[in-house]
Protein backbone atom coordinates (compact mmCIF):
# COMPACT_ATOMS: atom_id res chain seq x y z
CA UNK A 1 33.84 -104.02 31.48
CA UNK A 2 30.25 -102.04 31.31
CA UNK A 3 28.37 -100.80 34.23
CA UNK A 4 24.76 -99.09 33.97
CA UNK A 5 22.57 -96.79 36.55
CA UNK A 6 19.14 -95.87 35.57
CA UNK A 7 16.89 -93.96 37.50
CA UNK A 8 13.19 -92.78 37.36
CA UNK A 9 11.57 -90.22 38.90
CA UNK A 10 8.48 -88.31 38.86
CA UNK A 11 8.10 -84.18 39.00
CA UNK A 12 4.49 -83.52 38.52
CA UNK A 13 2.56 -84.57 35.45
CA UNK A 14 5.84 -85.95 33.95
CA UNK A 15 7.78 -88.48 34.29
CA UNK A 16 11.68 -88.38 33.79
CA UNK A 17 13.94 -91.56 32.82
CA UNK A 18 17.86 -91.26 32.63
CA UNK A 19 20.02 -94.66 31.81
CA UNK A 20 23.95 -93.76 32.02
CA UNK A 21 26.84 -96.06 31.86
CA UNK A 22 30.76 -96.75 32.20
CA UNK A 23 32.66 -98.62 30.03
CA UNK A 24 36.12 -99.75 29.87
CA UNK A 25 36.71 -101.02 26.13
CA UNK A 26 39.85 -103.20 26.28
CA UNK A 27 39.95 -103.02 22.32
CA UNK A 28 42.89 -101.38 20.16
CA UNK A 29 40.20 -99.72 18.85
CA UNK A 30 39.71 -97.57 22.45
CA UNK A 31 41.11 -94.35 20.68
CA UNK A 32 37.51 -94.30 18.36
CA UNK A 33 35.28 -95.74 20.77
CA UNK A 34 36.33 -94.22 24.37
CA UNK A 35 32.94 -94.87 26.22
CA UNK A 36 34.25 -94.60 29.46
CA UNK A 37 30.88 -92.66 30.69
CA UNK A 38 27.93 -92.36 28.13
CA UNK A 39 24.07 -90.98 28.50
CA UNK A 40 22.57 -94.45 26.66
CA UNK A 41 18.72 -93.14 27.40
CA UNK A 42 17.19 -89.58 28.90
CA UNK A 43 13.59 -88.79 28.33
CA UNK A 44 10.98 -87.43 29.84
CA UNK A 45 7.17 -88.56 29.70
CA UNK A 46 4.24 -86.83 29.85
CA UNK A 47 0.36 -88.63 29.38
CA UNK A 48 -2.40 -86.23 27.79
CA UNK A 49 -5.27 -88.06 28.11
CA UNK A 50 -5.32 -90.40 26.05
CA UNK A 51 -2.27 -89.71 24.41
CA UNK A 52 1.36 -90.03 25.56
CA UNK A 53 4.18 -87.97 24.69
CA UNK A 54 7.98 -89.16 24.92
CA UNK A 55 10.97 -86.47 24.42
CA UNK A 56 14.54 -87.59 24.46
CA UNK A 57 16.85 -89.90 24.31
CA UNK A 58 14.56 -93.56 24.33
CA UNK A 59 14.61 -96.84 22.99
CA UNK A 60 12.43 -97.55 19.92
CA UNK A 61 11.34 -101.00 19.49
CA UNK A 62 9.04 -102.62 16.38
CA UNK A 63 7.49 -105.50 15.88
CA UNK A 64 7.01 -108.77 17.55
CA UNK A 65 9.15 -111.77 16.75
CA UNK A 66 11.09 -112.05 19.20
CA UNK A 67 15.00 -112.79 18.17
CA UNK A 68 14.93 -111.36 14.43
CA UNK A 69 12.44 -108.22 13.60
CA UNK A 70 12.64 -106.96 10.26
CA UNK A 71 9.93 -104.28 11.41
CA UNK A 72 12.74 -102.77 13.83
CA UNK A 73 13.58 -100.05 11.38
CA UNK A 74 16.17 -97.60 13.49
CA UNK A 75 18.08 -100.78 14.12
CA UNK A 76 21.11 -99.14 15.85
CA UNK A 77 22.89 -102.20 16.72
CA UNK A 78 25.61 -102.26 19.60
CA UNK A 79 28.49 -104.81 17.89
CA UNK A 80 29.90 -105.28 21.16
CA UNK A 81 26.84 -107.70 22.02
CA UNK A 82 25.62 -110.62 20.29
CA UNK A 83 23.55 -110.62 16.99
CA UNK A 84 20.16 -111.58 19.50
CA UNK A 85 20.68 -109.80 22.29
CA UNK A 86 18.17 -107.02 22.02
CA UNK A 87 18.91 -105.48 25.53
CA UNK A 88 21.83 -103.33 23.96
CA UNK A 89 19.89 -101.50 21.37
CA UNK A 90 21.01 -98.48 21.00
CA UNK A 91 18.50 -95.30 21.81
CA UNK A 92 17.64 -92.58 19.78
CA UNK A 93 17.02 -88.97 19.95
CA UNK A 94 13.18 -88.66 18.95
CA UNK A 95 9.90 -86.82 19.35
CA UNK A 96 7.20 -90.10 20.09
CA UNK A 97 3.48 -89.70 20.16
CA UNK A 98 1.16 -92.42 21.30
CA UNK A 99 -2.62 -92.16 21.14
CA UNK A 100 -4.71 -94.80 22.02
CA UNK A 101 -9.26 -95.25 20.87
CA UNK A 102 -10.31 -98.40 22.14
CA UNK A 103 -8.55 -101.21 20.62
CA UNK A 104 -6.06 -98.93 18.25
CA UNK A 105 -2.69 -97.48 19.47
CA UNK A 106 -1.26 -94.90 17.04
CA UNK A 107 2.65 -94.29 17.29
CA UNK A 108 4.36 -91.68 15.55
CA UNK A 109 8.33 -91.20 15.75
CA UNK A 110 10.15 -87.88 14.54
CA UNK A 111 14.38 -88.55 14.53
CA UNK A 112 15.89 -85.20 13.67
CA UNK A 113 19.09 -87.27 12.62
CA UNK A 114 20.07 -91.07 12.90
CA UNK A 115 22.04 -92.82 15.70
CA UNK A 116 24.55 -94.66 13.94
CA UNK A 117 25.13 -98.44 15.06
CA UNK A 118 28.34 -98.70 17.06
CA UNK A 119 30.55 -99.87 14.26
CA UNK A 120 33.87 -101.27 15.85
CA UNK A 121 36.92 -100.24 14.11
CA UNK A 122 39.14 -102.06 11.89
CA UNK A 123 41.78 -101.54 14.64
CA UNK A 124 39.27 -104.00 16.69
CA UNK A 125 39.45 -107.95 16.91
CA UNK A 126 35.93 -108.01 16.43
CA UNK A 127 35.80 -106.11 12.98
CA UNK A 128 35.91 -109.00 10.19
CA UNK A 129 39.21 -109.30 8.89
CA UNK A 130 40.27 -107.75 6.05
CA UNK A 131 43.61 -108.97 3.73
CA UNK A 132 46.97 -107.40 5.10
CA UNK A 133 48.51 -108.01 1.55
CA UNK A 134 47.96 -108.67 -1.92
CA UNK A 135 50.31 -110.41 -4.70
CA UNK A 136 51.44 -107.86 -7.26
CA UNK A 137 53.89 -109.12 -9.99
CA UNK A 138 55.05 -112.30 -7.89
CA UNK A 139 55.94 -110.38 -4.90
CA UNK A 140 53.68 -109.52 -1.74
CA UNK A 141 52.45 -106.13 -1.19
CA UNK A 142 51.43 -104.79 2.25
CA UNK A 143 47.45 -103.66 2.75
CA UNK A 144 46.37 -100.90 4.48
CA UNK A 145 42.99 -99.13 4.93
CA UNK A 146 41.49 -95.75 5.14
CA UNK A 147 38.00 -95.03 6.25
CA UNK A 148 35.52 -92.18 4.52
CA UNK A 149 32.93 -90.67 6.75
CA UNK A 150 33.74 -93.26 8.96
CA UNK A 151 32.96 -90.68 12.41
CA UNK A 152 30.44 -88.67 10.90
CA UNK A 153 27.06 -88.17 12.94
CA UNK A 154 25.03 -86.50 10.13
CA UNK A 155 24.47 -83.83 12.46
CA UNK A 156 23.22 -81.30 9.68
CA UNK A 157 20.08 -82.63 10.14
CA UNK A 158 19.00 -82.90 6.51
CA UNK A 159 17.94 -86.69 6.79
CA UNK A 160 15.84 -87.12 9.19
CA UNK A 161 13.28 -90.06 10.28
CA UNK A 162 10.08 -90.86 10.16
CA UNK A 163 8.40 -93.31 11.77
CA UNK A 164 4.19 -94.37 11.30
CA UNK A 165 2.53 -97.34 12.98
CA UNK A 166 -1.00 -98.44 13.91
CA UNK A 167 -1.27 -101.34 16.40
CA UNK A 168 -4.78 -103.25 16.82
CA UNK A 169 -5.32 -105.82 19.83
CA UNK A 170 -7.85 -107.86 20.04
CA UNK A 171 -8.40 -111.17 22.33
CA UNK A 172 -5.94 -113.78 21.16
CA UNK A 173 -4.35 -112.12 18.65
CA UNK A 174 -2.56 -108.76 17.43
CA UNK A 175 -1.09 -106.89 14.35
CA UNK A 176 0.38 -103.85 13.02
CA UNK A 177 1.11 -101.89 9.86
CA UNK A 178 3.79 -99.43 10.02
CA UNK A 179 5.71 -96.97 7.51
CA UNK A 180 9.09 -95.85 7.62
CA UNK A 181 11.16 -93.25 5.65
CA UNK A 182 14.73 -91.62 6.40
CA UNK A 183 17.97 -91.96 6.86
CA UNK A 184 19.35 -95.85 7.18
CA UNK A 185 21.92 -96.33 10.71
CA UNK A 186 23.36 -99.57 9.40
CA UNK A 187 26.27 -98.37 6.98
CA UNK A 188 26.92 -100.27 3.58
CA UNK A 189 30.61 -100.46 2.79
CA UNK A 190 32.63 -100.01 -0.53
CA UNK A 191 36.03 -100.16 -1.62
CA UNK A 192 37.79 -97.08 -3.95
CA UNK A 193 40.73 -97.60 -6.56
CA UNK A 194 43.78 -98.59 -4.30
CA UNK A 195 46.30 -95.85 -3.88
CA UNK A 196 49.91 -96.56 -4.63
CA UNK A 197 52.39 -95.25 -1.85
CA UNK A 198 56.11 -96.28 -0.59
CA UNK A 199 54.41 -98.28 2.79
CA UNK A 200 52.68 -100.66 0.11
CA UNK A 201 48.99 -99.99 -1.79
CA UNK A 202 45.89 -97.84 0.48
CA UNK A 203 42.63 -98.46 -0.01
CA UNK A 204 40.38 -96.20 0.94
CA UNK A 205 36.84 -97.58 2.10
CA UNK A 206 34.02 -95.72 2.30
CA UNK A 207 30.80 -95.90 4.77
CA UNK A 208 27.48 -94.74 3.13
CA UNK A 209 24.05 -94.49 4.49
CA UNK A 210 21.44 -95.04 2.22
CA UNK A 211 18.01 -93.38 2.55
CA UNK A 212 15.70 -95.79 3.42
CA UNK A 213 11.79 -96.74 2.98
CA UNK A 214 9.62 -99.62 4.40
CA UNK A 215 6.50 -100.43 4.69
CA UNK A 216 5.84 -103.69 7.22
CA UNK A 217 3.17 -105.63 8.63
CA UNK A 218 3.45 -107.96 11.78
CA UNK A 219 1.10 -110.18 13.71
CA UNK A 220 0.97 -112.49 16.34
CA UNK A 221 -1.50 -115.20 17.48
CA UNK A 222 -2.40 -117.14 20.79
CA UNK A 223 -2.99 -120.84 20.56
CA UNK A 224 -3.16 -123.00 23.85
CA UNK A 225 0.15 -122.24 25.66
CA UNK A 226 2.06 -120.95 22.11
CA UNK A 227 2.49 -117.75 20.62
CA UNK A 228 2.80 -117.69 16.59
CA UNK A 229 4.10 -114.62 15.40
CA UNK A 230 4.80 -113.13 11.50
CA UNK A 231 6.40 -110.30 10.55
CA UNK A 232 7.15 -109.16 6.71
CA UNK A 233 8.28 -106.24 5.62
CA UNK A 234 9.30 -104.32 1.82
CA UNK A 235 12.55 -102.08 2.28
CA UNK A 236 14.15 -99.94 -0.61
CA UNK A 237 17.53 -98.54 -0.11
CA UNK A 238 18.65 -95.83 -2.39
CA UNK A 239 22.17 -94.68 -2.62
CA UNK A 240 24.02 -91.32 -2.93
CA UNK A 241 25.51 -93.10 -6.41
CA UNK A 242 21.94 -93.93 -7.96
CA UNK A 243 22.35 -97.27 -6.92
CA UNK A 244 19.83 -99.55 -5.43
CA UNK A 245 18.90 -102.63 -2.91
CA UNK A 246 15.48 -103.61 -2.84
CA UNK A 247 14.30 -106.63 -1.10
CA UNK A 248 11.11 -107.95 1.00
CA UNK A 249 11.62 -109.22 4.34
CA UNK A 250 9.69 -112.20 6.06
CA UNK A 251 9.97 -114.07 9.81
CA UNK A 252 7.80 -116.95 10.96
CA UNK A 253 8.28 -118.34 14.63
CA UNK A 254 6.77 -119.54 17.76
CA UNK A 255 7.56 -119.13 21.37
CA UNK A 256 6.30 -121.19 24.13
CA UNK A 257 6.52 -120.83 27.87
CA UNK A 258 6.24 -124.09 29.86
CA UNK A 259 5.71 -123.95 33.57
CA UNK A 260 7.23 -127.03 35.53
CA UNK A 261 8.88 -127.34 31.66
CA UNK A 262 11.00 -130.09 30.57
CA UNK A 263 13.99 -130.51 31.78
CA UNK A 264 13.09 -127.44 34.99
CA UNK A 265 10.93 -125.48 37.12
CA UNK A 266 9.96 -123.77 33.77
CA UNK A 267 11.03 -123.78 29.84
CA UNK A 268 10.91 -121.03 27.27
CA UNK A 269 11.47 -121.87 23.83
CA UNK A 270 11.64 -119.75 21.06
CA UNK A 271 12.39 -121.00 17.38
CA UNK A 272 12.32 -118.22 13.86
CA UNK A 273 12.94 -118.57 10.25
CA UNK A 274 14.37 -115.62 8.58
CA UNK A 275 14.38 -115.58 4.65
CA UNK A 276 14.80 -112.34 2.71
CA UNK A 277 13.34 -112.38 -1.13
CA UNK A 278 15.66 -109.93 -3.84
CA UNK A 279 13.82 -107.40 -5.86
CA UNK A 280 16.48 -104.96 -7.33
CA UNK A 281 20.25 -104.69 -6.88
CA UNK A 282 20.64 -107.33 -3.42
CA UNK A 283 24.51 -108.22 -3.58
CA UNK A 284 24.55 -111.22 -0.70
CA UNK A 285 28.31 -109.85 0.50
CA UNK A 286 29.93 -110.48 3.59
CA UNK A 287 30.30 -106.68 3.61
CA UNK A 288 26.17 -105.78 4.06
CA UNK A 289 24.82 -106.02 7.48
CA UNK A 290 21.45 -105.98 6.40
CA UNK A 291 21.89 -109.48 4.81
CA UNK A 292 23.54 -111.93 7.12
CA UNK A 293 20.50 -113.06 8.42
CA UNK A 294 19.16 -113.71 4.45
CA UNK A 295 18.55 -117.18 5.31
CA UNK A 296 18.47 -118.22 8.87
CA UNK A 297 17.09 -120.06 11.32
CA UNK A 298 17.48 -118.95 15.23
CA UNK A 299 16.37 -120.29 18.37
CA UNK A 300 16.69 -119.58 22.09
CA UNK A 301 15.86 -122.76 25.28
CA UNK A 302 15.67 -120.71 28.93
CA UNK A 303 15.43 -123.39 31.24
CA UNK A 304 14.75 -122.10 35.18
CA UNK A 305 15.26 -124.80 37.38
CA UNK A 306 14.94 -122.66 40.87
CA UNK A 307 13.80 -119.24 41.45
CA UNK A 308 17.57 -117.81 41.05
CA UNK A 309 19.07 -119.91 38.23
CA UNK A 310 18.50 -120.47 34.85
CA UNK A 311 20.43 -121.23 31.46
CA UNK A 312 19.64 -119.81 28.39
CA UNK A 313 21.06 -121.03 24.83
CA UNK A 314 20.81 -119.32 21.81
CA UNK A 315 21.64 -120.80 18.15
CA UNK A 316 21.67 -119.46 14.58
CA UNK A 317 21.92 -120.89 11.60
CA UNK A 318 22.76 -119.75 7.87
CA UNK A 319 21.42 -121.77 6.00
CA UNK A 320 22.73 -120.43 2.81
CA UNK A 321 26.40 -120.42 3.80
CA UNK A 322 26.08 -123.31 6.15
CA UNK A 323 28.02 -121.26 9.14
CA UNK A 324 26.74 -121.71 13.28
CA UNK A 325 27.29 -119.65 16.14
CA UNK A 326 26.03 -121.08 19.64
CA UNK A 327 25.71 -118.61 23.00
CA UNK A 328 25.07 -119.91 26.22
CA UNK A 329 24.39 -117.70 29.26
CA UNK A 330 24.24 -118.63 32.93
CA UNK A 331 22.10 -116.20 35.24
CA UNK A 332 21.86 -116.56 39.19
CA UNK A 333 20.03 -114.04 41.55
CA UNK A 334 22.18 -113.86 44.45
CA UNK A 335 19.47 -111.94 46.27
CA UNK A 336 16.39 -109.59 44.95
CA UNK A 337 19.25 -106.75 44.50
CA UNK A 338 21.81 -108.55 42.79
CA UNK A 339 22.26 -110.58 39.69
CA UNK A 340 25.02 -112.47 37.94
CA UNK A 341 25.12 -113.16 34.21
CA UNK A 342 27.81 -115.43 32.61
CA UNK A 343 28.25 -115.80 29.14
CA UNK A 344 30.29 -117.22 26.58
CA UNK A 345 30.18 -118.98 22.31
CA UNK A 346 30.48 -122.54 22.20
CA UNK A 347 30.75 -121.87 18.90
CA UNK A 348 31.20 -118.72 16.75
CA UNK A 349 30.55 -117.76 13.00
CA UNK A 350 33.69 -117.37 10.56
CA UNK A 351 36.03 -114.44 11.81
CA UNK A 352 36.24 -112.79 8.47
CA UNK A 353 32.18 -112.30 7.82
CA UNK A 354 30.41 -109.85 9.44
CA UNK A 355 28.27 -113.24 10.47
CA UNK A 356 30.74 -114.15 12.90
CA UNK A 357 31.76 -110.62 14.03
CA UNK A 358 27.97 -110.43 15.33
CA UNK A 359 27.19 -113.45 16.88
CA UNK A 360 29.65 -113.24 19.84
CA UNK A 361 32.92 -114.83 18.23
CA UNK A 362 35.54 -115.83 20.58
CA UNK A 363 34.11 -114.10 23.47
CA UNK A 364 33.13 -114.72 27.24
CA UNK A 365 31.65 -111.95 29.35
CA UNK A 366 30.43 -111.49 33.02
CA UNK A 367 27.83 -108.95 34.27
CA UNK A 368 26.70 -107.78 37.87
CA UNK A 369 23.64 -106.11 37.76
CA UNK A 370 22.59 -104.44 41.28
CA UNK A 371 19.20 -103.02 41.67
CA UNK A 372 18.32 -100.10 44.39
């Protein structure tokens, strides 16, 4: 169960923006991630001119495919939505300057520290599943796990962020070059020498955080009722062992918006190609976030059919491994206050890849959303 309240308010020359929620996680992983009441965004605004300053808590989008962006370089993920669903971001604590001469917008992003991505706890259903036992001699061994820096916030604020991008707009088409350089919040996992003990063999696990640098370019064009967009971007990931996982980043898709659409009053369709392009040290293991969408296809059909109903689907496809998760989501508007959101996997990715713990496996929700 999640509820949200957001409110915004002026006082003077600024403007102040505070998002806080409730949550009742029904996991067995509700001892680690006890969100019953959480600040998810508080910033305040203030425009200079013409530049615009944002301090606080905010949400930090990049790029401009719309279901996969490489160019979305914070990336703190919330696992307890699905692998498209970019409404559940996570927001981070940042300095953001905006200045804008003519065409040009100029952002610039200072993170002190990272915001980790909501990882959900082996204790959770939703965590992929790991072996409860191993064959040792001829006779069956119980598994258990331990978890290294598994809570830690990297408060010490030795790693921070960085953030560079330069937008141009110009009739019928846009594009962007951006820079990034900190801290990664998507974890990589690895496993340590198994420890022998009287309940069976311990393994501990740990949960690094690479540093991270990118440089990315995206684009988007207008033809007739169509929007083509591109985004590619070179990441280098560099590991507290020496290790390293290079690898270049590219999305291709359309989106189309069809009033009086096929099959409603109106009919958004969406369709991207993800494919990812190894330079140095890319292991493609169930165990590294940043990969599962190596080589994908996703799509997404919103069909309105009245001014208070529509149904959206949403697909992916790994192309490489062959695995399919389906979400479908039914939204009515019982009045201009309230709105109802039912959703649920017609079919979900394998339960012991981190593929199928992100695209909504075995799951059904329902959301109210009221609005003052």
């Amino acid at each position: 169960m999640y509820a949200s309240w957001k409110v915004d308010h002026a006082i003077g020359p600024y403007a102040a923006h505070v998002k806080v929620s409730a949550n009742a996680n029904p996991e067995a992983d509700r001892a680690v991630y006890d969100d019953r009441f959480a600040v998810d965004e508080f910033f305040v605004r203030r425009q200079m001119g013409a530049w615009d300053m944002t301090l606080g808590r905010q949400p930090i989008r990049g790029g401009r495919a719309t279901l996969v962006n490489p160019t979305d370089y914070f990336d703190q993920r919330d696992y307890r939505d699905a692998l498209l669903s970019t409404d559940r971001l996570r927001a981070t604590d940042a300095l953001r300057l905006v200045g804008f001469l003519g065409g040009y917008r100029l952002d610039t992003v200072y993170a002190p520290r990272h915001t980790p991505s909501l990882m959900p706890h082996t204790d959770s259903r939703w965590f992929f599943r790991l072996p409860r036992d191993v064959e040792v001699e001829g006779q069956s061994v119980p598994v258990s796990y331990t978890w290294a820096d598994y809570a830690t916030r990297h408060t010490d604020l030795s790693r921070p962020q960085v953030l560079l991008k330069l937008d141009r707009d110009a009739d019928g088409a846009s594009y962007a070059v951006s820079y990034f350089r900190g801290e990664d919040n998507l974890p990589a996992f690895g496993a340590r020498d198994p420890v022998v003990t009287s309940a069976g063999l311990v393994i501990p696990i740990d949960q690094a955080f690479p540093d991270k640098a990118a440089i990315g370019f995206d684009a988007e064009v207008l033809l007739g009722k169509a929007v083509f967009r591109a985004e590619a971007t070179r990441v280098s990931l560099y590991y507290g062992d020496g290790s390293r996982d290079r690898y270049d980043h590219v999305v291709v898709g359309f989106d189309v918006n069809l009033e009086h659409g096929v099959f409603g009053e109106e009919t958004y369709v969406a369709l991207e190609y993800s494919k990812q392009f190894t330079r140095e040290g890319q292991r493609y293991e169930k165990e590294d976030l940043r990969h599962i969408l190596s080589d994908a296809l996703l799509g997404r059909v919103e069909v309105s059919w009245s001014s208070r109903d529509s149904v959206a689907t949403e697909l992916v496809y790994d192309t490489r491994r062959r695995h399919s998760a389906v979400m479908l989501e039914w939204k009515h508007e019982w009045s201009d206050h309230l709105t109802m959101r039912v959703s649920g996997d017609l079919l979900g990715g394998p339960a012991d890849t981190f593929f199928g713990q992100y695209t909504r496996n075995d799951r059904v929700g329902l959301s109210l959303e009221y609005t003052l």
